[in-house]
PDB file of N, CA and C in Angstrom:
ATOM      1  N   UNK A   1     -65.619 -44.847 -18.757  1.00  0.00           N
ATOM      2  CA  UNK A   1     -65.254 -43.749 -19.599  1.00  0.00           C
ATOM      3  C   UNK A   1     -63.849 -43.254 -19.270  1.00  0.00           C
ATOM      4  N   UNK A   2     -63.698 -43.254 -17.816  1.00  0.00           N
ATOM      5  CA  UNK A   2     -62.456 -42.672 -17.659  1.00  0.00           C
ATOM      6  C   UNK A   2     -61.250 -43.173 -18.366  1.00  0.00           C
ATOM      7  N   UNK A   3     -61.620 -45.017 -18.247  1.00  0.00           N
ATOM      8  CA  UNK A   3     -60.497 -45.860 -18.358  1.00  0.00           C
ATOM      9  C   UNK A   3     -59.933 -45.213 -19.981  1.00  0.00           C
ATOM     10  N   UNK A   4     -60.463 -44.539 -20.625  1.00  0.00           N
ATOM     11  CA  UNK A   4     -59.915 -44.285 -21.925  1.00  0.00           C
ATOM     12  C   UNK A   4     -59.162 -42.757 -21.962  1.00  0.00           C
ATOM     13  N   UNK A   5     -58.887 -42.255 -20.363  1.00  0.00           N
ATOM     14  CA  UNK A   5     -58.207 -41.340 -20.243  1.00  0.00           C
ATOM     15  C   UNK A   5     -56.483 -41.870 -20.151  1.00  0.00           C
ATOM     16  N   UNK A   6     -55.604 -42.063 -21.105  1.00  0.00           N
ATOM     17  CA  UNK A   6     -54.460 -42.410 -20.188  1.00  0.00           C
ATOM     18  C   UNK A   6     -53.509 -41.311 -20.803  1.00  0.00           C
ATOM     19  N   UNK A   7     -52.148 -41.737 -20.320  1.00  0.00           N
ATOM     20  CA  UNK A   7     -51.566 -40.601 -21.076  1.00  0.00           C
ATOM     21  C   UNK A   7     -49.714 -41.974 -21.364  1.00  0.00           C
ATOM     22  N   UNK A   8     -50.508 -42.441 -22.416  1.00  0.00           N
ATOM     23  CA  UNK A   8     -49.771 -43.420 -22.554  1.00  0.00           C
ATOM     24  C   UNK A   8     -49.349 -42.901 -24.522  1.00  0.00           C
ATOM     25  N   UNK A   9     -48.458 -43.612 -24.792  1.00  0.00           N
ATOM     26  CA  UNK A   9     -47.798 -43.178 -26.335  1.00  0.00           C
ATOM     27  C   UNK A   9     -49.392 -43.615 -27.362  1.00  0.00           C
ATOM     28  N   UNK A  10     -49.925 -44.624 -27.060  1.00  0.00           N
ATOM     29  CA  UNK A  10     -51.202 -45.049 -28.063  1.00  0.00           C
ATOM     30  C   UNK A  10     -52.322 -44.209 -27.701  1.00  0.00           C
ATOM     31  N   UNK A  11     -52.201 -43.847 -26.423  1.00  0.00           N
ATOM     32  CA  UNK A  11     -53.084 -42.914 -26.224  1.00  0.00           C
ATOM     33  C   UNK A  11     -53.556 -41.582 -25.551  1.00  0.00           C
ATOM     34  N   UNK A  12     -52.314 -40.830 -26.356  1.00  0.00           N
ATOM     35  CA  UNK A  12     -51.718 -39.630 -25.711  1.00  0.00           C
ATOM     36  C   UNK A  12     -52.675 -38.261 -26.183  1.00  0.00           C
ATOM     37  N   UNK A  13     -53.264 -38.592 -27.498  1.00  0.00           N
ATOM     38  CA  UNK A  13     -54.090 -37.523 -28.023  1.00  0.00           C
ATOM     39  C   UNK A  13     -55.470 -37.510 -27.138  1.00  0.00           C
ATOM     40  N   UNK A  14     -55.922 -36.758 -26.273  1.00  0.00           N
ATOM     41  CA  UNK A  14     -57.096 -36.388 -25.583  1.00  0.00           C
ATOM     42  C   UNK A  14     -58.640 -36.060 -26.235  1.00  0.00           C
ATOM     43  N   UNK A  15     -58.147 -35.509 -27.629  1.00  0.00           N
ATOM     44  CA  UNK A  15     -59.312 -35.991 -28.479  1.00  0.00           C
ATOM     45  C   UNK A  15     -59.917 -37.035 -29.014  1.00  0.00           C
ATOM     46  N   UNK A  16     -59.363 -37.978 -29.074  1.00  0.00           N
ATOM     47  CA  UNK A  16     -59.949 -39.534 -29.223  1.00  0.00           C
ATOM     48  C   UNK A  16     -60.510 -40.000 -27.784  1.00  0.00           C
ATOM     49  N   UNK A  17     -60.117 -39.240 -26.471  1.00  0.00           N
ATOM     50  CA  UNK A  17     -60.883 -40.198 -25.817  1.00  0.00           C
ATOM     51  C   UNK A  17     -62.469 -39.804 -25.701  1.00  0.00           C
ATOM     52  N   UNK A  18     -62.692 -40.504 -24.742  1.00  0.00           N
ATOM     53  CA  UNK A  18     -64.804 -40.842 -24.628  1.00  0.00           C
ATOM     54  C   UNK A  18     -64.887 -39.508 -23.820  1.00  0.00           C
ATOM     55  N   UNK A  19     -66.176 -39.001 -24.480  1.00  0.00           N
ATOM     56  CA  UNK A  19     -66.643 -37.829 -23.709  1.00  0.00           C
ATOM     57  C   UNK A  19     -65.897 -36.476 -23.772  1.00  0.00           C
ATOM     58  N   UNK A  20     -64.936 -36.267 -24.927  1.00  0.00           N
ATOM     59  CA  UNK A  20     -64.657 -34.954 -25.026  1.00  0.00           C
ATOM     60  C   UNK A  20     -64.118 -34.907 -26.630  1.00  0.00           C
ATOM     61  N   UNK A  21     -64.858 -33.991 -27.439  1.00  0.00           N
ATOM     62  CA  UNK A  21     -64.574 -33.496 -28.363  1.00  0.00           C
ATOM     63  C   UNK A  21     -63.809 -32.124 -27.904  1.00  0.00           C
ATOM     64  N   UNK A  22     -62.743 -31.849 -29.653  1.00  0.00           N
ATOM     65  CA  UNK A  22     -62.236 -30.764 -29.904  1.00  0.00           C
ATOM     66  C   UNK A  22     -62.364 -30.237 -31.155  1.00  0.00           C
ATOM     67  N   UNK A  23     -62.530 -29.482 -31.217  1.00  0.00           N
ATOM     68  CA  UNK A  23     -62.357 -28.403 -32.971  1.00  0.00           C
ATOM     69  C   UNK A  23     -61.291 -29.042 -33.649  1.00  0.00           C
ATOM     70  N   UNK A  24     -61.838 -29.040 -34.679  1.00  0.00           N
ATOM     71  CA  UNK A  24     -61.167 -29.520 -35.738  1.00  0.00           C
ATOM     72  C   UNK A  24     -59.602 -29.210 -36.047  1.00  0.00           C
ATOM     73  N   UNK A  25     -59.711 -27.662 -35.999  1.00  0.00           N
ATOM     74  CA  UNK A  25     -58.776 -27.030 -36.783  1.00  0.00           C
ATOM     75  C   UNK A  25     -57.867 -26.632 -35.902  1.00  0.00           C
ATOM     76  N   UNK A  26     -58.282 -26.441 -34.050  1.00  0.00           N
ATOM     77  CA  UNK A  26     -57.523 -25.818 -33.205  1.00  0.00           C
ATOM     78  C   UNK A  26     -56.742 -26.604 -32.554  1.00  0.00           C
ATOM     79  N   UNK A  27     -57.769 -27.742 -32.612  1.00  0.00           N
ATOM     80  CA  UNK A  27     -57.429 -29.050 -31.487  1.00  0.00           C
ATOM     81  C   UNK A  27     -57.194 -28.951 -30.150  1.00  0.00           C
ATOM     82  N   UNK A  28     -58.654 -27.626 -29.736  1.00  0.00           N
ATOM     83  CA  UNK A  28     -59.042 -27.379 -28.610  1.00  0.00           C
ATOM     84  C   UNK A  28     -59.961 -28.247 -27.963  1.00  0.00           C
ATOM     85  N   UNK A  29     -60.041 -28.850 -26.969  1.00  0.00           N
ATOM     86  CA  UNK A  29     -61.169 -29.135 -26.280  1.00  0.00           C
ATOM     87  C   UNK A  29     -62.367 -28.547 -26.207  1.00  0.00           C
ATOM     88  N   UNK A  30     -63.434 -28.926 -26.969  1.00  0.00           N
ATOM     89  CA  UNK A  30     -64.759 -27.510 -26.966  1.00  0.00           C
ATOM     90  C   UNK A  30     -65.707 -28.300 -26.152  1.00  0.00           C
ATOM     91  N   UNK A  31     -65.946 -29.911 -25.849  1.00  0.00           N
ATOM     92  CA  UNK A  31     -66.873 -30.426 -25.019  1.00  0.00           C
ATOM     93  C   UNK A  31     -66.496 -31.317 -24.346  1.00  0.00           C
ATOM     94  N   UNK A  32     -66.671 -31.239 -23.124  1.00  0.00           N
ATOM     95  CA  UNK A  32     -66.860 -32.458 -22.267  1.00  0.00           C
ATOM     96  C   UNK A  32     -67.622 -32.357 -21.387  1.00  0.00           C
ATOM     97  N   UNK A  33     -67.658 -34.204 -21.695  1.00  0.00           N
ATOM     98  CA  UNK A  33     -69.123 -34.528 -20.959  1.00  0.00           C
ATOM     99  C   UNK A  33     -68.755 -35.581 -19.906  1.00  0.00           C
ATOM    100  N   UNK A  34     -69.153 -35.821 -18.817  1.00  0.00           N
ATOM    101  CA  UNK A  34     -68.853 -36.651 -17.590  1.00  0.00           C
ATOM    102  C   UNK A  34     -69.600 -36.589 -16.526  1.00  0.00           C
ATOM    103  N   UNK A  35     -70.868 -37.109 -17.957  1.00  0.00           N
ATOM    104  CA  UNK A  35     -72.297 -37.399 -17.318  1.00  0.00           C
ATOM    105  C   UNK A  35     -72.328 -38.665 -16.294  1.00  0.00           C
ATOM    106  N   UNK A  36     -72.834 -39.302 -15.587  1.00  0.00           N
ATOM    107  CA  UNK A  36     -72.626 -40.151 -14.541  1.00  0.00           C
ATOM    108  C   UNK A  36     -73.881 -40.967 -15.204  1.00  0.00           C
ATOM    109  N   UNK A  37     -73.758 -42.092 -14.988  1.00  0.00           N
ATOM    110  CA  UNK A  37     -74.969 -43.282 -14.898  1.00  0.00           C
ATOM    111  C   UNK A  37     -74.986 -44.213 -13.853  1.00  0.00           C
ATOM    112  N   UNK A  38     -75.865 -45.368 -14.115  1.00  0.00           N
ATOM    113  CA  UNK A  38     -76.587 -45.610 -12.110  1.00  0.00           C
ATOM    114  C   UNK A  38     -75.343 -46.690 -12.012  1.00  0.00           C
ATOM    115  N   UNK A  39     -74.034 -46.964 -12.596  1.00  0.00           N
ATOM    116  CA  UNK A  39     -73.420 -47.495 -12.060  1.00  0.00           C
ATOM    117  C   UNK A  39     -72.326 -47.080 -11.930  1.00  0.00           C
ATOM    118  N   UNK A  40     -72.003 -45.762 -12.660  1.00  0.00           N
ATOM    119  CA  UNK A  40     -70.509 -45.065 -12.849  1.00  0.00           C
ATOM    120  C   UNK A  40     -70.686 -43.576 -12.695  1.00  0.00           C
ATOM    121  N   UNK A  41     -70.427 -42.983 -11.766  1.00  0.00           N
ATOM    122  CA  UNK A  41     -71.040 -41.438 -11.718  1.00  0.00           C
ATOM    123  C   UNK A  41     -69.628 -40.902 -11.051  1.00  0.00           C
ATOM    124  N   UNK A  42     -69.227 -39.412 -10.803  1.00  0.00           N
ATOM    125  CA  UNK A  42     -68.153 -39.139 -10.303  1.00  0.00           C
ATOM    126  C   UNK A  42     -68.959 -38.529  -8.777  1.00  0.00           C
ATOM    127  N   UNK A  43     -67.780 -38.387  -7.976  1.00  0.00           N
ATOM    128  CA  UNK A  43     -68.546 -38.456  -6.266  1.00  0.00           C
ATOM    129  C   UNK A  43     -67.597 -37.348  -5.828  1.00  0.00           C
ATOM    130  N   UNK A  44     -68.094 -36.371  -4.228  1.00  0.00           N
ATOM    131  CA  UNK A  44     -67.082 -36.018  -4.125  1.00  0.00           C
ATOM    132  C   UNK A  44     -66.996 -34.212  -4.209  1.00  0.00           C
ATOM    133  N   UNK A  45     -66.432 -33.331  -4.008  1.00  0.00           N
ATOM    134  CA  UNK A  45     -66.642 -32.017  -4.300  1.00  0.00           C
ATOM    135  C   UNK A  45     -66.017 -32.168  -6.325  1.00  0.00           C
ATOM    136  N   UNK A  46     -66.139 -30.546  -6.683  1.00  0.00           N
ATOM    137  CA  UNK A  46     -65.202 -30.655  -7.873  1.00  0.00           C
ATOM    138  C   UNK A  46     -64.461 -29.290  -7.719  1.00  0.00           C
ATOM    139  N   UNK A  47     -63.340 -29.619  -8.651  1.00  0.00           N
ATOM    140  CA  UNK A  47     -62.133 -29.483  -8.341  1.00  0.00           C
ATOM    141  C   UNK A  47     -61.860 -28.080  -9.787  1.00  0.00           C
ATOM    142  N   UNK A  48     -62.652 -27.437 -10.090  1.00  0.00           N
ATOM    143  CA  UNK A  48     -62.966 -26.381 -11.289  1.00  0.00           C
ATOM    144  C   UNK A  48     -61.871 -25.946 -11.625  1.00  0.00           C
ATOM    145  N   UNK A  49     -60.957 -25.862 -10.671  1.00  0.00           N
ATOM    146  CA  UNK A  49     -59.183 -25.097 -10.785  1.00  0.00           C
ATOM    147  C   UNK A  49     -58.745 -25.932 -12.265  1.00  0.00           C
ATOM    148  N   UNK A  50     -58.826 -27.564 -12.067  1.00  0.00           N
ATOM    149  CA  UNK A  50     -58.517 -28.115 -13.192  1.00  0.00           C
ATOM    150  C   UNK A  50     -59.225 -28.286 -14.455  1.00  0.00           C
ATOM    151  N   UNK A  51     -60.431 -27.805 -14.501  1.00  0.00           N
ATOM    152  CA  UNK A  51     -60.647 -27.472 -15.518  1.00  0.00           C
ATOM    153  C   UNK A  51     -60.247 -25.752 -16.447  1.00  0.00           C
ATOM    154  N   UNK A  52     -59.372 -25.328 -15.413  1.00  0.00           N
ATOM    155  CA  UNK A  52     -58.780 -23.639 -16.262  1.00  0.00           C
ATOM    156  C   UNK A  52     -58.281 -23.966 -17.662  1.00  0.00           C
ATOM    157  N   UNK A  53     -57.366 -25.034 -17.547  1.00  0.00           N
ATOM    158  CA  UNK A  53     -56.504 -24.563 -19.089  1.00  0.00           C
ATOM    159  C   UNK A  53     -57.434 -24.718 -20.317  1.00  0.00           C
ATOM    160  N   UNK A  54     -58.973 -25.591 -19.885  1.00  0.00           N
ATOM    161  CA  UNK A  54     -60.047 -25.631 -20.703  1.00  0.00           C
ATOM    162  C   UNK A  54     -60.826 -24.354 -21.452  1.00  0.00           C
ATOM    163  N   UNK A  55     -60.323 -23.513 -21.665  1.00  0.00           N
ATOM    164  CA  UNK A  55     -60.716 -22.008 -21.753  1.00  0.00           C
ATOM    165  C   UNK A  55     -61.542 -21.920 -23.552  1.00  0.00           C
ATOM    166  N   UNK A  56     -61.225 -22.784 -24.014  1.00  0.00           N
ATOM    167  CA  UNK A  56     -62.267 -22.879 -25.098  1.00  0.00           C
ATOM    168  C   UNK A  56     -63.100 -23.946 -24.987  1.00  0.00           C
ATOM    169  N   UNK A  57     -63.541 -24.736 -23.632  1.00  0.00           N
ATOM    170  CA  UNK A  57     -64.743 -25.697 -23.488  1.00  0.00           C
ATOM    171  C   UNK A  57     -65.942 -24.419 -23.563  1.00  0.00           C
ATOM    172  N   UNK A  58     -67.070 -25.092 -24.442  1.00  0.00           N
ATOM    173  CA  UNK A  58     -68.257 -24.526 -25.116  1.00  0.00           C
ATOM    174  C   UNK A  58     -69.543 -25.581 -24.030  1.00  0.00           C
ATOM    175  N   UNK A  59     -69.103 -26.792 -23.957  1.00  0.00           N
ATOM    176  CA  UNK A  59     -70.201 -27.494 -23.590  1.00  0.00           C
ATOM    177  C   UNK A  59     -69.575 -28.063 -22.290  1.00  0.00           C
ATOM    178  N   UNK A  60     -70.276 -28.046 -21.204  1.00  0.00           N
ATOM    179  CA  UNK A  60     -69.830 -28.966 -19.869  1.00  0.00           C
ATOM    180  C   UNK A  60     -70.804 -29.460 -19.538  1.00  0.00           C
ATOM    181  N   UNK A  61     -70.774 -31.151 -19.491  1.00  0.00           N
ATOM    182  CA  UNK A  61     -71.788 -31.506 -18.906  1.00  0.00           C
ATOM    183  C   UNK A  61     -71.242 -32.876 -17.700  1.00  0.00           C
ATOM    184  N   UNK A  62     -71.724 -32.443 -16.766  1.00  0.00           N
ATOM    185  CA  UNK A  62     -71.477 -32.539 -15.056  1.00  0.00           C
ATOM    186  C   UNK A  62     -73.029 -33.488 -14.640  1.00  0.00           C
ATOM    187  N   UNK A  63     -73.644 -33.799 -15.492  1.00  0.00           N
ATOM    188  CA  UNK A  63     -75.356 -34.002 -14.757  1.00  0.00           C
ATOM    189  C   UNK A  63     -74.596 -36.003 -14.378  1.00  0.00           C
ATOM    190  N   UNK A  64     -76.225 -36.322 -13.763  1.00  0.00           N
ATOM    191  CA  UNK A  64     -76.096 -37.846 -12.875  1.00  0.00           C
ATOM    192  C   UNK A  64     -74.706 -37.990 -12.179  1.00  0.00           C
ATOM    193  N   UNK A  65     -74.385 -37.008 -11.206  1.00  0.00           N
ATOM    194  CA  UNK A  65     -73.492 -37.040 -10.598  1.00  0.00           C
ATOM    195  C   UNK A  65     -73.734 -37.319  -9.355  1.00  0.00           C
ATOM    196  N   UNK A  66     -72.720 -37.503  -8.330  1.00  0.00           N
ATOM    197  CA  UNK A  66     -72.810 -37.351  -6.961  1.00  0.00           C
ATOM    198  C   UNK A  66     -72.157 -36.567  -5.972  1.00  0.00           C
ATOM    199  N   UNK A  67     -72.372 -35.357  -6.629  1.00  0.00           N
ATOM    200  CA  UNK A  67     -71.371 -34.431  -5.737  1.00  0.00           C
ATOM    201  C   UNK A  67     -71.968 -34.017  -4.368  1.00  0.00           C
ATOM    202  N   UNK A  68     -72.807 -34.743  -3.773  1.00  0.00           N
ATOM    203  CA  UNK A  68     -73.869 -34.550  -2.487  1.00  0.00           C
ATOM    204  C   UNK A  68     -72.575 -33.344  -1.163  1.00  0.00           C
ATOM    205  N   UNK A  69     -73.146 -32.420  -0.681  1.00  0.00           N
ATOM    206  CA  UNK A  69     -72.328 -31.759   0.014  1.00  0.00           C
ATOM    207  C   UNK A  69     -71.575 -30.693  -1.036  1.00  0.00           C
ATOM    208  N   UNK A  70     -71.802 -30.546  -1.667  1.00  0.00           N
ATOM    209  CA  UNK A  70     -70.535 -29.528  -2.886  1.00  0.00           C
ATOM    210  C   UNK A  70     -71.743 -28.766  -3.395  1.00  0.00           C
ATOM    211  N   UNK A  71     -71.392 -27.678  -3.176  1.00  0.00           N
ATOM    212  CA  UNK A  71     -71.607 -26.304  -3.751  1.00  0.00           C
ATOM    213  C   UNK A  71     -71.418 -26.138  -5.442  1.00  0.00           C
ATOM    214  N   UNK A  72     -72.133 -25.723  -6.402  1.00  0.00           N
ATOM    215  CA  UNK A  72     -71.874 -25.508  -7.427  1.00  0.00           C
ATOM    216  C   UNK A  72     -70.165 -23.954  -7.568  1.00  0.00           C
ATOM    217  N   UNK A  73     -69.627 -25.200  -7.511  1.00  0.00           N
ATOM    218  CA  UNK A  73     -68.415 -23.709  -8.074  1.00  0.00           C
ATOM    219  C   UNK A  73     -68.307 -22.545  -7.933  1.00  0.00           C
ATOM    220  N   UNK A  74     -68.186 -21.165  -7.762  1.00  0.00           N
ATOM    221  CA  UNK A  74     -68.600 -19.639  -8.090  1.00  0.00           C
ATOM    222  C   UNK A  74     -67.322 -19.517  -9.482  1.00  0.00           C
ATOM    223  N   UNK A  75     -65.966 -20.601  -9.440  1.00  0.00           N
ATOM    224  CA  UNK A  75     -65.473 -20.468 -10.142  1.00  0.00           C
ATOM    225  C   UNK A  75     -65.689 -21.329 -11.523  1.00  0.00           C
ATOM    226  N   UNK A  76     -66.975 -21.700 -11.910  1.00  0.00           N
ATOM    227  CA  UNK A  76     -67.400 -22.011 -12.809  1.00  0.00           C
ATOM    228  C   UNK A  76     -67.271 -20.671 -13.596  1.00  0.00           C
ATOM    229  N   UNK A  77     -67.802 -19.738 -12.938  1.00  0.00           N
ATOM    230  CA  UNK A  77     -67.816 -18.713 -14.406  1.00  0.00           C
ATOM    231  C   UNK A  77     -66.760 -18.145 -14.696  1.00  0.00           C
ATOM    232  N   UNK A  78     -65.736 -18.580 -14.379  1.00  0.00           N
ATOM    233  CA  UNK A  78     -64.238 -18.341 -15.173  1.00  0.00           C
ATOM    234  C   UNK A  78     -64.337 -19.142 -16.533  1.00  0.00           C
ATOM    235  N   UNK A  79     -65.253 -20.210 -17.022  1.00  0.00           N
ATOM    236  CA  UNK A  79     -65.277 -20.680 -18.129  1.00  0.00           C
ATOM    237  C   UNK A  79     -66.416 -19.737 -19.087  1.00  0.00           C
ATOM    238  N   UNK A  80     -65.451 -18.878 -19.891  1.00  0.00           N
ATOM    239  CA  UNK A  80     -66.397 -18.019 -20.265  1.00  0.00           C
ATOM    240  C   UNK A  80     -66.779 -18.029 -21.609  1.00  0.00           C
ATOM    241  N   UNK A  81     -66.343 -19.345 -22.009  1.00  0.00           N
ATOM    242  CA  UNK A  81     -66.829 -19.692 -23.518  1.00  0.00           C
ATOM    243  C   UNK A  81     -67.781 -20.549 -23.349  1.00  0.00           C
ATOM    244  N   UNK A  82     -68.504 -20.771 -22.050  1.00  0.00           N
ATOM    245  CA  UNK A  82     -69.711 -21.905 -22.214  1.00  0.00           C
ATOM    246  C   UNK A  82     -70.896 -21.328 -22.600  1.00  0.00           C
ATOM    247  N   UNK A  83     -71.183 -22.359 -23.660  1.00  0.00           N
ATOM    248  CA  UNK A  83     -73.068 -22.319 -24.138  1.00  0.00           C
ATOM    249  C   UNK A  83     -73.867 -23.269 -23.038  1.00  0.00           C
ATOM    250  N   UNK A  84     -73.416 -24.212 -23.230  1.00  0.00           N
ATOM    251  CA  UNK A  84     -74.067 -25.107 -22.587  1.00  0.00           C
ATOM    252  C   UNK A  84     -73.368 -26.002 -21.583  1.00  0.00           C
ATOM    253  N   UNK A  85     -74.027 -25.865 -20.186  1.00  0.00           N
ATOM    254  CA  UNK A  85     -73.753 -25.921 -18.759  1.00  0.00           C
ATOM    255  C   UNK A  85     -75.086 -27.032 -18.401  1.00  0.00           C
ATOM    256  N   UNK A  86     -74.588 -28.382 -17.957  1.00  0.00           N
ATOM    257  CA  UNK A  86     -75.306 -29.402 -17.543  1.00  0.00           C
ATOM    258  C   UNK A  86     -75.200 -29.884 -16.074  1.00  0.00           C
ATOM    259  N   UNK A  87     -75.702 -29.474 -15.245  1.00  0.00           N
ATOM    260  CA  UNK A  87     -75.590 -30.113 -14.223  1.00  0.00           C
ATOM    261  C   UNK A  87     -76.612 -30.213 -13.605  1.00  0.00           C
ATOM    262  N   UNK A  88     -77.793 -31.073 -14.167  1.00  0.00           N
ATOM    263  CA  UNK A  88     -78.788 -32.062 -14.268  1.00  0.00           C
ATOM    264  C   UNK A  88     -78.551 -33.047 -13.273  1.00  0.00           C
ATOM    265  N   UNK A  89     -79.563 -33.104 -11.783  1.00  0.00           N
ATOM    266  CA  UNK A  89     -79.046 -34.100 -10.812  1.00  0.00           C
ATOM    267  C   UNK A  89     -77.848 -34.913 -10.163  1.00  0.00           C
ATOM    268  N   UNK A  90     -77.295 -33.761  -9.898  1.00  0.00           N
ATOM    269  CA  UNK A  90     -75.853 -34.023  -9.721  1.00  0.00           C
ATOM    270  C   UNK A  90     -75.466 -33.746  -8.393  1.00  0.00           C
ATOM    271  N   UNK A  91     -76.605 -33.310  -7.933  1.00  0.00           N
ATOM    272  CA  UNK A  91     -76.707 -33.480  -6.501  1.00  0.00           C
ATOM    273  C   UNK A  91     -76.197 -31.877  -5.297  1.00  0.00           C
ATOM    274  N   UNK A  92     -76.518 -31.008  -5.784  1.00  0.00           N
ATOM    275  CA  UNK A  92     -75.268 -29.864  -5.712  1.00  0.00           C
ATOM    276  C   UNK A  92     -76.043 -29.700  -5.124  1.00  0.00           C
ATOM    277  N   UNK A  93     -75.872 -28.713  -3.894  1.00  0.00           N
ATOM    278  CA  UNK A  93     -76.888 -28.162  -2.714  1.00  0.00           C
ATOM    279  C   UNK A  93     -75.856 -26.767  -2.649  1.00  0.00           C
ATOM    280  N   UNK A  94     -77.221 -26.287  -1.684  1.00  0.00           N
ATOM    281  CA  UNK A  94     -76.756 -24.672  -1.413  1.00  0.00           C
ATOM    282  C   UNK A  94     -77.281 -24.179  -2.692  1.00  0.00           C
ATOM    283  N   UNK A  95     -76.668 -22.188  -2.900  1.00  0.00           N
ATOM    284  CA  UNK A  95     -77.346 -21.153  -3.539  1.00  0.00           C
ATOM    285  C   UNK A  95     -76.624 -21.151  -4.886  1.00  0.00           C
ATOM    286  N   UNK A  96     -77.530 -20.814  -6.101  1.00  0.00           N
ATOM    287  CA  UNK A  96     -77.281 -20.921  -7.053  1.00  0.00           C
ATOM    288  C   UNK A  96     -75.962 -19.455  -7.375  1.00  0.00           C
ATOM    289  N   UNK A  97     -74.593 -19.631  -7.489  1.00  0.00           N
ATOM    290  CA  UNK A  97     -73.962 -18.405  -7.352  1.00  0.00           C
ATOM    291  C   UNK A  97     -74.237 -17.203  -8.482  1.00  0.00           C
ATOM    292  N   UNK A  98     -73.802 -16.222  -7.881  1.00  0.00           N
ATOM    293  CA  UNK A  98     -74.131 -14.907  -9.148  1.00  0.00           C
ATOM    294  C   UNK A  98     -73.398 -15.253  -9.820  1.00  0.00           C
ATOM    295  N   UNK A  99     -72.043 -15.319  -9.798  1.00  0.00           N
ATOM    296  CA  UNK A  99     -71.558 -15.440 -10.595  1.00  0.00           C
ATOM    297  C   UNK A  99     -71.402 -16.151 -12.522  1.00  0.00           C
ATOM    298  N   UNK A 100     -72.599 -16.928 -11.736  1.00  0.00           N
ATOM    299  CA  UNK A 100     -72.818 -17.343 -13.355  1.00  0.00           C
ATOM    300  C   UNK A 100     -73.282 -16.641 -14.011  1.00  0.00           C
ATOM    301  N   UNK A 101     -73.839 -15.952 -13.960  1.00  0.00           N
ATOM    302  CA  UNK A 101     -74.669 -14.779 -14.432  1.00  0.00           C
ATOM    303  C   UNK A 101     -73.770 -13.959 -15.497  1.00  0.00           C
ATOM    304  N   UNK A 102     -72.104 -14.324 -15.802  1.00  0.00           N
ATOM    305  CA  UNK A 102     -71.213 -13.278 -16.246  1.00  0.00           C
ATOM    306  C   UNK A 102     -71.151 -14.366 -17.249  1.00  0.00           C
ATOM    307  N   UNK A 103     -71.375 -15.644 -17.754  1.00  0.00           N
ATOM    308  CA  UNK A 103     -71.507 -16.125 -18.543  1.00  0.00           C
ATOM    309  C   UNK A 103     -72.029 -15.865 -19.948  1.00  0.00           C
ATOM    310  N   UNK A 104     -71.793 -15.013 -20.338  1.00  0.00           N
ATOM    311  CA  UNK A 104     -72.240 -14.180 -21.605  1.00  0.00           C
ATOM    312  C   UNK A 104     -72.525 -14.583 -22.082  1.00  0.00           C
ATOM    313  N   UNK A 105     -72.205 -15.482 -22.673  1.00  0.00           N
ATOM    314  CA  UNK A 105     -71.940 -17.016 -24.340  1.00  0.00           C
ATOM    315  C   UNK A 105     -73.034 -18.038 -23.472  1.00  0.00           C
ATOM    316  N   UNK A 106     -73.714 -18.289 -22.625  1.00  0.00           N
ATOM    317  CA  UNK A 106     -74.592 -19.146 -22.006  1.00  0.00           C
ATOM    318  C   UNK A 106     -75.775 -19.068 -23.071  1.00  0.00           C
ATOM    319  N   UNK A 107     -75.971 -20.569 -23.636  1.00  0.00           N
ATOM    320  CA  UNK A 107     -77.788 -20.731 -24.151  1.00  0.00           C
ATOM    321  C   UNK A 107     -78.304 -21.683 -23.645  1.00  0.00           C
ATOM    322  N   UNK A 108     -77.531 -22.646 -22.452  1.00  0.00           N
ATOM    323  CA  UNK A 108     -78.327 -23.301 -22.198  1.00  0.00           C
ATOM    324  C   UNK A 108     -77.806 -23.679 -20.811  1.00  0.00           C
ATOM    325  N   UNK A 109     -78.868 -23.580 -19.407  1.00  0.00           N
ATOM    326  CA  UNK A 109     -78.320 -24.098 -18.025  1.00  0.00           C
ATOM    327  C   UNK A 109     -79.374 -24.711 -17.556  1.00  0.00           C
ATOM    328  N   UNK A 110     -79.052 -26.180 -17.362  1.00  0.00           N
ATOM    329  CA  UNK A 110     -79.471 -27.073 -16.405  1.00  0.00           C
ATOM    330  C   UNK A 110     -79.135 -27.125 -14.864  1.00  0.00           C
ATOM    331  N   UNK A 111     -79.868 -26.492 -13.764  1.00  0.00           N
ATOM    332  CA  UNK A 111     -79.823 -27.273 -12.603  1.00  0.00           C
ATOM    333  C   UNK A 111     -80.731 -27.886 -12.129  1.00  0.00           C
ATOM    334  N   UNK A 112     -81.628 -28.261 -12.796  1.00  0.00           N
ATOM    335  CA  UNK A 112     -82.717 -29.233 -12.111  1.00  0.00           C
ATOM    336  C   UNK A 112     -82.460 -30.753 -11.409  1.00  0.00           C
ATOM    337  N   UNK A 113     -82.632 -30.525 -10.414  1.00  0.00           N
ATOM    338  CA  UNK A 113     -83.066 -31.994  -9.742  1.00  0.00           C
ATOM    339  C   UNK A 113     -81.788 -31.637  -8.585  1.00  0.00           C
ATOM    340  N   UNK A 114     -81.406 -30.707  -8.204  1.00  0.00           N
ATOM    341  CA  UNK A 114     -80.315 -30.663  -7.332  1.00  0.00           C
ATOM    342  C   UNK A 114     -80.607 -29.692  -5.751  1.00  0.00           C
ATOM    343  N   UNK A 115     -80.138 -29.667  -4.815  1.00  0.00           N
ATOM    344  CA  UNK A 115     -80.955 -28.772  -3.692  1.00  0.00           C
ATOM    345  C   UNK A 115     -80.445 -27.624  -2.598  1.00  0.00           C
TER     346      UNK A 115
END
């Protein structure tokens, strides 16, 4: 999936690549997804700072990951246009932070399967 991230002249627009839609009209980023499968998953802490300029992502989905050792974010809930928050076995340990809780626009949170 990644490989269709480049930032090359044929493929400089970020809305054509895999796993992230944008609005039509804004040509905002409103979803991405960088769901993991049993042969390609992302590993590793995450890095939420780079997802800031994302400020109209609606959907994040983070699940079949391997973030083993990494804490779910507290600065996740700086994304305050999310509905839907996936991080479905992704391996996150430790306490679920308050902070999500300020997620206003939230209809849907997955943390199952994580410890």
């Amino acid at each position: 999936m990644l490989s269709t991230w480049r930032d090359d002249e044929k493929n400089r627009d970020c809305c054509k690549w895999k796993g992230i839609q944008c609005d039509h009209q804004t040509g905002h980023v409103t979803i991405l997804r960088l769901r993991g499968s049993d042969t390609q998953y992302l590993s590793g802490s995450v890095n939420i700072t780079s997802l800031f300029p994302l400020q109209n992502i609606q959907h994040l989905d983070l699940s079949n990951n391997y973030f083993i050792g990494s804490h779910i974010p507290e600065l996740m809930s700086s994304l305050t246009n999310l509905r839907y928050l996936n991080l479905f076995c992704s391996f996150f340990g430790g306490s679920i932070p308050t902070q999500l809780g300020s997620l206003t626009h939230l209809l849907s949170l997955d943390l199952s399967h994580n410890y």
